[in-house]
N, C-alpha and C. Protein backbone atom coordinates (compact mmCIF):
# COMPACT_ATOMS: atom_id res chain seq x y z
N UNK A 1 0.85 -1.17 0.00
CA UNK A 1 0.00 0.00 0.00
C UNK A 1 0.90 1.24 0.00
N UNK A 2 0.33 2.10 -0.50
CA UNK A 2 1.16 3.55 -1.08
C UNK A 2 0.72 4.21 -0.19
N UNK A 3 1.70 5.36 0.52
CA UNK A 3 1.40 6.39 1.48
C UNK A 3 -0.46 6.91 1.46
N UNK A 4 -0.50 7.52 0.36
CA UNK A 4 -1.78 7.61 -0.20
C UNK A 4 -2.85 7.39 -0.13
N UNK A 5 -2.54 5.97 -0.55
CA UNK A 5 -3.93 4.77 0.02
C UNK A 5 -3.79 4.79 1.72
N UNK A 6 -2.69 4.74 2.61
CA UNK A 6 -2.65 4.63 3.84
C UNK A 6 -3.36 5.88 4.05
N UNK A 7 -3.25 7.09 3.79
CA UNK A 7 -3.28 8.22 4.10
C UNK A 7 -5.01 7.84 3.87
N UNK A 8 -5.70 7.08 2.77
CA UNK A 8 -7.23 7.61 2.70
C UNK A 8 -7.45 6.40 3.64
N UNK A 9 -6.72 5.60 3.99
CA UNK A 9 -7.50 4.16 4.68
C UNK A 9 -7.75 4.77 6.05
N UNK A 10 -6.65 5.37 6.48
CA UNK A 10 -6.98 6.12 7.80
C UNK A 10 -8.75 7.58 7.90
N UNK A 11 -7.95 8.23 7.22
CA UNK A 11 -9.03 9.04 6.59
C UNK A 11 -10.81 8.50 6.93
N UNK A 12 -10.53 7.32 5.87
CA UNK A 12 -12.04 6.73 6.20
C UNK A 12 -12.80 6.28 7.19
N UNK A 13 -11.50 5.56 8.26
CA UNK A 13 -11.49 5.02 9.44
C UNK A 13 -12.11 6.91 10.21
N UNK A 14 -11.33 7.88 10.21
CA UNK A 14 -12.11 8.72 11.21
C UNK A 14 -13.32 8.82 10.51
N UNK A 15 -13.67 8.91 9.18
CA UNK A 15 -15.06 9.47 8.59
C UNK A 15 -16.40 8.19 8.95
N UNK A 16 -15.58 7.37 8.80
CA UNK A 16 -16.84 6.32 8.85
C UNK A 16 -16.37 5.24 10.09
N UNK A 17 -15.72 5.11 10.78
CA UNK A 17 -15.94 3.99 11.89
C UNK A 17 -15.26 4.69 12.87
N UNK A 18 -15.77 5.64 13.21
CA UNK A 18 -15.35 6.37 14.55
C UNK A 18 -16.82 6.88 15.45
N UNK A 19 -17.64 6.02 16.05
CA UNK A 19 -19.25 6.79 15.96
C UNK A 19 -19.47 8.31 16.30
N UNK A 20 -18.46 8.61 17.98
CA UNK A 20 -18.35 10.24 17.86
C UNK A 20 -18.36 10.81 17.36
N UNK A 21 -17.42 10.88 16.12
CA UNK A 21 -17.17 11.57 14.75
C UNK A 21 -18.48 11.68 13.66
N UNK A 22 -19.87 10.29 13.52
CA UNK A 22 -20.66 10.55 12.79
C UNK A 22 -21.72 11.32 13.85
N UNK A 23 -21.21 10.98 15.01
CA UNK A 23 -22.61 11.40 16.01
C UNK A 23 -22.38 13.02 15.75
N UNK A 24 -21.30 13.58 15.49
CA UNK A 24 -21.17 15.26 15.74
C UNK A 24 -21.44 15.22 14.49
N UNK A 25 -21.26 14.75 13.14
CA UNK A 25 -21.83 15.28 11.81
C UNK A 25 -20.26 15.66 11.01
N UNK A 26 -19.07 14.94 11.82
CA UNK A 26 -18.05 15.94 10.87
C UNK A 26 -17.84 15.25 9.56
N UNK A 27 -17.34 15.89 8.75
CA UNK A 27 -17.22 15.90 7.30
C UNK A 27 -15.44 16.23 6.94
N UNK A 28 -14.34 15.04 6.49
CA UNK A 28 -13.38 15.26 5.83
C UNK A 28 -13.45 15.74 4.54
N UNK A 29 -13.21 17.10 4.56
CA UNK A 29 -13.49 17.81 3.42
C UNK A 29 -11.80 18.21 2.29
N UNK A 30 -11.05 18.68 3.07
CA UNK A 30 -9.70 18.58 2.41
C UNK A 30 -8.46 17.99 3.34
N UNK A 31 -7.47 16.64 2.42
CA UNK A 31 -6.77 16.60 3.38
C UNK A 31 -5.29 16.25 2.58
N UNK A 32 -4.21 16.63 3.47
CA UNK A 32 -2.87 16.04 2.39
C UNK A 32 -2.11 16.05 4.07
N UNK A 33 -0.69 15.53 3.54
CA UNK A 33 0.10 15.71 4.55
C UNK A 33 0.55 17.07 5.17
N UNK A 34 -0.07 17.80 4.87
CA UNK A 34 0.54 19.04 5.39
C UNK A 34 -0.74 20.07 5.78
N UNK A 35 -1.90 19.38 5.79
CA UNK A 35 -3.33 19.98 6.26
C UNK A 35 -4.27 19.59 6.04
N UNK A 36 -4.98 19.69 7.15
CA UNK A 36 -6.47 18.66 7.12
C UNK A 36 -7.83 19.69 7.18
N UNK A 37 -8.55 19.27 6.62
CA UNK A 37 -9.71 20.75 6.80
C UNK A 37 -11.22 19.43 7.33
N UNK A 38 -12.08 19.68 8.30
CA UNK A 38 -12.57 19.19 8.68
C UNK A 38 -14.07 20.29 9.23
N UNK A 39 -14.98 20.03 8.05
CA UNK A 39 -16.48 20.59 8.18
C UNK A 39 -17.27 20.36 9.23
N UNK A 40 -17.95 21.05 10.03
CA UNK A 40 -18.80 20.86 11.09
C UNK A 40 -20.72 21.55 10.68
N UNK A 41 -21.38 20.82 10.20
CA UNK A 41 -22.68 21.26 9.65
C UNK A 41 -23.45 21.98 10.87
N UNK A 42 -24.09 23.41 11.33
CA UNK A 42 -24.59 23.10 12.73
C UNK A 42 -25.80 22.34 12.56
N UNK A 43 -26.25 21.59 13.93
CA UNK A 43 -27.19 21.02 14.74
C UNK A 43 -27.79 21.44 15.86
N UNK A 44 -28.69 21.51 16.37
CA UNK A 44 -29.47 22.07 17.01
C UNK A 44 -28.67 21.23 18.64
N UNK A 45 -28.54 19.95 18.14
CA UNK A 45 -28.19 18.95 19.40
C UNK A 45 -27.03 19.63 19.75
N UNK A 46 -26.08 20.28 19.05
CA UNK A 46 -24.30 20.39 19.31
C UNK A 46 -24.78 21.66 19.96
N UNK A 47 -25.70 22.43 20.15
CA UNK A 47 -26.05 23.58 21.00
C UNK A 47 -25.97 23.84 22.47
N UNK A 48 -24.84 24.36 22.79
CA UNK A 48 -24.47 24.49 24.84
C UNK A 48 -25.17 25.78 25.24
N UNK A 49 -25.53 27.00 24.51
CA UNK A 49 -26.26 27.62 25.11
C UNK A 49 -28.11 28.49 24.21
N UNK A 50 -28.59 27.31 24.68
CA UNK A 50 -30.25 27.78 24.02
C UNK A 50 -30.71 29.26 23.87
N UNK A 51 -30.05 30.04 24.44
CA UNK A 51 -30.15 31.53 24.65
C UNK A 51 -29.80 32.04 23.47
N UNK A 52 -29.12 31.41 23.19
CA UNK A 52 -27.84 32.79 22.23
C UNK A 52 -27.41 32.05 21.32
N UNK A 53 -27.83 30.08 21.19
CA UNK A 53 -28.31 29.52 20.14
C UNK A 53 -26.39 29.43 19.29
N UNK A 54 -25.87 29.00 20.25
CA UNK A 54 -24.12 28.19 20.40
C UNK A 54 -24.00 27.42 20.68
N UNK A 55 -22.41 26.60 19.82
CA UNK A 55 -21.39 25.27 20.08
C UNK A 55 -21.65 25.44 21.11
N UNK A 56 -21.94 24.28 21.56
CA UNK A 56 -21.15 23.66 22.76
C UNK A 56 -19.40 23.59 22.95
N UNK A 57 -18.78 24.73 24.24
CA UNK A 57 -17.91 24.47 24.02
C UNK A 57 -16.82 22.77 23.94
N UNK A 58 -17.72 21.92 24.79
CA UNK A 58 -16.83 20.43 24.37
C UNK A 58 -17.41 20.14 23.13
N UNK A 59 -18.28 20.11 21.92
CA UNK A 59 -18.14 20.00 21.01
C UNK A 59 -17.10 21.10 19.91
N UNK A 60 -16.59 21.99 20.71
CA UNK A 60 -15.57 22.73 19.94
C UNK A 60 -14.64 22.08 20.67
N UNK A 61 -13.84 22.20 21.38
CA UNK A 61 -12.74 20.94 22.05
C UNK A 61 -12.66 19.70 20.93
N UNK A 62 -13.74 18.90 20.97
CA UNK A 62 -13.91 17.48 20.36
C UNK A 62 -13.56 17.74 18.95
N UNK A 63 -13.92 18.37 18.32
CA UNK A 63 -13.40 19.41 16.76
C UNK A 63 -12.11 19.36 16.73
N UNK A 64 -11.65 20.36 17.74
CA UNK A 64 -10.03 20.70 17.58
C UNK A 64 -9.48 19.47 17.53
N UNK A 65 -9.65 18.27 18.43
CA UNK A 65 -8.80 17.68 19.06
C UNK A 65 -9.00 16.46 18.07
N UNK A 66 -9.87 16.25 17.21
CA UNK A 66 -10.21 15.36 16.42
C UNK A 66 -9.15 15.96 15.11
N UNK A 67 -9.53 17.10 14.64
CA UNK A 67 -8.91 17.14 13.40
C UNK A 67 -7.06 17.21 13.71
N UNK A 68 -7.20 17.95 14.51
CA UNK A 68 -5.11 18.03 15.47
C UNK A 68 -5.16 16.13 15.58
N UNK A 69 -5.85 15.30 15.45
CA UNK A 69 -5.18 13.78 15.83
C UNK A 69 -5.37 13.26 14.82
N UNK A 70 -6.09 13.54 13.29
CA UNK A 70 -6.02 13.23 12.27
C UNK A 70 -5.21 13.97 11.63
N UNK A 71 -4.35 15.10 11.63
CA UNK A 71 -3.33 15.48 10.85
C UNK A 71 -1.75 15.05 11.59
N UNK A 72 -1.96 14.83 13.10
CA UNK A 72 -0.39 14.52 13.56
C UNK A 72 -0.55 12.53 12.90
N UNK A 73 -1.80 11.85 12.49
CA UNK A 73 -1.20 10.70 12.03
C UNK A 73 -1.43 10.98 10.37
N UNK A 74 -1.98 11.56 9.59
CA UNK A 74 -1.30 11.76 8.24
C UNK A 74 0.17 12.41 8.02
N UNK A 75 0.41 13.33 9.17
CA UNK A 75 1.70 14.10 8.79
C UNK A 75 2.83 12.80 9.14
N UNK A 76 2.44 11.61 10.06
CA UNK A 76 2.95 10.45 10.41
C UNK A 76 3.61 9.61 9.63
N UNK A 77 1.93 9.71 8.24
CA UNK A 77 2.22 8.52 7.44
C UNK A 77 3.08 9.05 6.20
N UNK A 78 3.32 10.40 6.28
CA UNK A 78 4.69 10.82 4.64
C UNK A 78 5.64 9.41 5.38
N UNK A 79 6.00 9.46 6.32
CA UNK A 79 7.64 8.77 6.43
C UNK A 79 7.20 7.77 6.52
N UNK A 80 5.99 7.17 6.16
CA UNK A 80 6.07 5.80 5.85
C UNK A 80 6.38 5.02 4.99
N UNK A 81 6.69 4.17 4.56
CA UNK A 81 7.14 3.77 3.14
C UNK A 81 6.15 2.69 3.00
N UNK A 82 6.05 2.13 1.97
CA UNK A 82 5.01 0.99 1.51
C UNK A 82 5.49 -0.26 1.68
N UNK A 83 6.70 -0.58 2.35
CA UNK A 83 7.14 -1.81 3.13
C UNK A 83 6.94 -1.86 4.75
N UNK A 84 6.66 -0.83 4.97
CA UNK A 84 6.59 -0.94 6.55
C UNK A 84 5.28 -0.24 7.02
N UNK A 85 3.92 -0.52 6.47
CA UNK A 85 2.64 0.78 6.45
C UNK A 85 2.05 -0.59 7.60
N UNK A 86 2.14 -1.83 6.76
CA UNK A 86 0.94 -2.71 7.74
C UNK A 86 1.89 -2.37 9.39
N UNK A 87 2.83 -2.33 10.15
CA UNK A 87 3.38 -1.75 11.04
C UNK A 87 2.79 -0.81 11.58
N UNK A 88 2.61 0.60 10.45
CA UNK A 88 2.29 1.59 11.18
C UNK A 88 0.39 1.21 11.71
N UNK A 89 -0.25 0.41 10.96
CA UNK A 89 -1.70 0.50 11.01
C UNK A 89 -1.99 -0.41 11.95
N UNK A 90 -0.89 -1.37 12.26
CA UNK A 90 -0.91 -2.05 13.50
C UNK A 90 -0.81 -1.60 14.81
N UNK A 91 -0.20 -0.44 14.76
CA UNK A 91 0.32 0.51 15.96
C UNK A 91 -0.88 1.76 16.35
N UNK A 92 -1.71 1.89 14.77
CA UNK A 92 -2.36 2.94 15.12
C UNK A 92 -3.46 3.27 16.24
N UNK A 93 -3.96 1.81 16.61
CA UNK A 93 -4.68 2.05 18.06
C UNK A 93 -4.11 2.37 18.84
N UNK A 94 -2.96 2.76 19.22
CA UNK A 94 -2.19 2.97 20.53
C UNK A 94 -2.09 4.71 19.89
N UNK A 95 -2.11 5.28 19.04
CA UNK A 95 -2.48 7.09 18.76
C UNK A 95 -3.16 7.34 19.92
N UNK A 96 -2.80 8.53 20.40
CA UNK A 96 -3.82 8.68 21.26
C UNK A 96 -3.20 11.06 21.36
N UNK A 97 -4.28 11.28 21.76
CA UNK A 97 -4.00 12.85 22.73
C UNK A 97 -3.25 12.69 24.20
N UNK A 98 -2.04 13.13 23.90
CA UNK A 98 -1.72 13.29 25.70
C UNK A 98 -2.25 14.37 26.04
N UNK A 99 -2.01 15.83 25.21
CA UNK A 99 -2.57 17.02 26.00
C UNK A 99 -3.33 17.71 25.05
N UNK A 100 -3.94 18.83 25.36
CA UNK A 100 -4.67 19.61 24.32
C UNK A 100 -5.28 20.74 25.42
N UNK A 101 -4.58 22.01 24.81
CA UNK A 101 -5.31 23.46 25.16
C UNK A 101 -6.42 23.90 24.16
N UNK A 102 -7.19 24.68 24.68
CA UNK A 102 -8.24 25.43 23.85
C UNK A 102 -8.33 26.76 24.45
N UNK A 103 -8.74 27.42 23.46
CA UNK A 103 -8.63 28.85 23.92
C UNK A 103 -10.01 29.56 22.87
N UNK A 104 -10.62 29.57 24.10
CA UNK A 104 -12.29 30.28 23.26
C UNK A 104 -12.30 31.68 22.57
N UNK A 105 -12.11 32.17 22.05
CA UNK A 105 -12.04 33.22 21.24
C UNK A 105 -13.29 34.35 21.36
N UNK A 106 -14.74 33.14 20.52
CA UNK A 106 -15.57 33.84 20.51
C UNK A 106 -17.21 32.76 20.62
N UNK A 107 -18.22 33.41 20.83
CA UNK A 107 -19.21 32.33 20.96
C UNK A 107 -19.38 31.66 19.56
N UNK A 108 -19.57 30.21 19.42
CA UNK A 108 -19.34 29.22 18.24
C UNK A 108 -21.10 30.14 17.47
N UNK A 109 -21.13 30.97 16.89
CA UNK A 109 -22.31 31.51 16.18
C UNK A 109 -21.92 30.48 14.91
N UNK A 110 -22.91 30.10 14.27
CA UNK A 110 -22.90 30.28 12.58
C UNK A 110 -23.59 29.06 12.03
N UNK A 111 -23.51 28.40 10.88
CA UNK A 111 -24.88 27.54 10.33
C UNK A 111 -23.55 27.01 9.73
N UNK A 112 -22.45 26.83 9.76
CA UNK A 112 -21.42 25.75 9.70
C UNK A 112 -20.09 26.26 10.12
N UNK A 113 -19.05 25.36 10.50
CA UNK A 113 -18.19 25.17 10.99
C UNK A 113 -16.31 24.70 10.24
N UNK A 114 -15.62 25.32 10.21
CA UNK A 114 -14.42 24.58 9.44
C UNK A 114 -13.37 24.77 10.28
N UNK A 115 -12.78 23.36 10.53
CA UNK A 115 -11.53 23.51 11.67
C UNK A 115 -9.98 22.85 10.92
N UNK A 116 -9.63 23.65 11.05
CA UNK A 116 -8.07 23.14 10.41
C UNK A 116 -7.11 22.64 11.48
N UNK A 117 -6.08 22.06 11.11
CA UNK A 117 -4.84 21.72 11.65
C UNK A 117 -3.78 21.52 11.24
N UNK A 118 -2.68 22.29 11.60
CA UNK A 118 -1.16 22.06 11.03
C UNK A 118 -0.34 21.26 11.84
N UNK A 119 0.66 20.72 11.60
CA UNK A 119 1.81 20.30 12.48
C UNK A 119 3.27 21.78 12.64
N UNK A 120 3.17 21.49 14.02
CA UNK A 120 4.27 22.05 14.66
C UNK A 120 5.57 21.76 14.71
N UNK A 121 5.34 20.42 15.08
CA UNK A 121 6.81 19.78 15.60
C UNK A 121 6.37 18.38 15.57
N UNK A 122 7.18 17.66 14.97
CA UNK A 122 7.23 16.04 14.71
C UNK A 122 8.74 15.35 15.13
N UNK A 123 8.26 14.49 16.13
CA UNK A 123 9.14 13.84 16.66
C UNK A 123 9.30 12.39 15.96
N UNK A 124 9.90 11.29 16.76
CA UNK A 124 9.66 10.07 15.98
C UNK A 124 8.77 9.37 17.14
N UNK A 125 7.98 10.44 18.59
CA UNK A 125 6.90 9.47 18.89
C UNK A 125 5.66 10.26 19.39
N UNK A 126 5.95 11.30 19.05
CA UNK A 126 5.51 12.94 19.03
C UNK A 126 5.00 13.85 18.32
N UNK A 127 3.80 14.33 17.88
CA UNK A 127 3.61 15.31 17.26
C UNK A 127 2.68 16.61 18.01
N UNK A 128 3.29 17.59 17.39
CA UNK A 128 2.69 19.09 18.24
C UNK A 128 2.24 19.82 17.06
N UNK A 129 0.49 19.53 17.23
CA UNK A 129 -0.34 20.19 16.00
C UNK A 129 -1.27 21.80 16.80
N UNK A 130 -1.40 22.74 15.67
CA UNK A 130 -1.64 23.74 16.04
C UNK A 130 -3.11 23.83 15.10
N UNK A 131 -4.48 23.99 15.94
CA UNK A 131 -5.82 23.84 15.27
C UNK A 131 -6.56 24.95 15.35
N UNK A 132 -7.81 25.19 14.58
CA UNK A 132 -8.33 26.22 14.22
C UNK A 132 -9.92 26.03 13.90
N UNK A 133 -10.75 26.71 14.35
CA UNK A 133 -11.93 26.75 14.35
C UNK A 133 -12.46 27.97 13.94
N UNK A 134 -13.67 28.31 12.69
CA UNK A 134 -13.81 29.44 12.14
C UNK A 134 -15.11 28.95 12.22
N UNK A 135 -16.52 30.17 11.82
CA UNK A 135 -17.52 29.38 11.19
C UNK A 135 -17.45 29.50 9.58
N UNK A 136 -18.61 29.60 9.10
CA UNK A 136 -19.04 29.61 7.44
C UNK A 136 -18.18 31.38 7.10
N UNK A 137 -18.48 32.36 7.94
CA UNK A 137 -18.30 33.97 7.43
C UNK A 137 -16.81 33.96 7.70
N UNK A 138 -15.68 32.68 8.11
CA UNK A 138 -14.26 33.17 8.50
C UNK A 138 -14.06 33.48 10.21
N UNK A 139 -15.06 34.32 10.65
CA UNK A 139 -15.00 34.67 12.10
C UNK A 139 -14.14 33.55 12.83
N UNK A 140 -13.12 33.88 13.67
CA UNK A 140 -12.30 32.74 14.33
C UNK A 140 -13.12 32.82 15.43
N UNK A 141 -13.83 31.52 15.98
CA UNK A 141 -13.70 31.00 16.94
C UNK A 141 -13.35 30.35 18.42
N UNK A 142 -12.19 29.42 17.85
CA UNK A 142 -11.09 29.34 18.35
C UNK A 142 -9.65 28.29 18.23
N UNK A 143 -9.20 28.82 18.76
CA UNK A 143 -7.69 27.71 18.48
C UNK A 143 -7.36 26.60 19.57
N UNK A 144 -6.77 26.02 19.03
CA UNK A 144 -5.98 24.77 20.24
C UNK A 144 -4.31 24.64 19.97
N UNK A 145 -3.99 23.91 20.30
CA UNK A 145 -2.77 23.35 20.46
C UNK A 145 -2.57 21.87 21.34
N UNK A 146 -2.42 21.04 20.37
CA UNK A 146 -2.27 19.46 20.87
C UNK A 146 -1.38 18.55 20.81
N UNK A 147 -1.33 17.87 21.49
CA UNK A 147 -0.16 17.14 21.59
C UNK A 147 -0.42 15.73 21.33
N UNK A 148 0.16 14.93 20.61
CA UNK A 148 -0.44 13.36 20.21
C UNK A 148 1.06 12.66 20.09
N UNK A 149 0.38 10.99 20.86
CA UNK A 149 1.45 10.06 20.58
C UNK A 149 0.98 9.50 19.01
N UNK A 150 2.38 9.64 18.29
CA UNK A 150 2.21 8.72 17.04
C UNK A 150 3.41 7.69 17.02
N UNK A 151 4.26 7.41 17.36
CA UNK A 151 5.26 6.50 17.58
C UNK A 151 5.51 5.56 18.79
């Protein structure tokens, strides 16, 4: 298997057999090794305050921290080579978040959602991704910063 194919086999695995991931509605919309873009449709259910008709801030958390753990294991799989991938996909249940900040910006307003993530710093068991939450008009939201085992 070619980086590629690893890169969409994973991919599919968060889009379709992750239930959290279908229960919030997210959508892999653009992704390569060097950025992941991840759609959030709103729902009435993902709503934390009925007043003022907003994310829930742990469904903005769960956002960040989802798309920051799907780009620190694509940015994973460039150095994989196609002799050693069944390895990495063997290992990939043990991925996990050690840490993750969030920093609320502004109330989650809007009728959709787009959260990005870059990599920071890649270790060989380590990655430090930097994430982003906007709605549909651009308005930032808010950011994170996470930390994930990939090695």
């Amino acid at each position: 298997m070619q980086p590629q194919q690893l890169a969409q086999k994973i991919t599919d695995l968060f889009s379709q057999q992750m239930p959290f991931n279908q229960l919030l509605g997210l959508q892999i919309h653009a992704l390569d090794n060097e950025r992941v873009e991840v759609h959030l449709p709103w729902s009435d259910r993902l709503m934390g305050n009925p007043f003022q008709k907003i994310l829930h801030g742990g469904v903005t958390a769960a956002v960040l921290d989802t798309v920051g753990g799907l780009m620190a294991i694509l940015y994973a799989v460039k150095d994989v080579d196609a002799l050693n991938n069944d390895d990495f996909l063997a290992h990939l249940p043990k991925v996990g978040t050690i840490d993750m900040r969030v920093d609320y910006l502004r109330p989650g307003k809007g009728e959709a959602f787009i959260a990005t993530a870059e990599v920071i710093r890649k270790g060989n068991k380590v990655a430090v991704c930097r994430m982003e939450l906007h709605n549909e008009q651009g308005t930032h939201i808010a950011f994170g910063t996470g930390t994930y085992m990939i090695g």
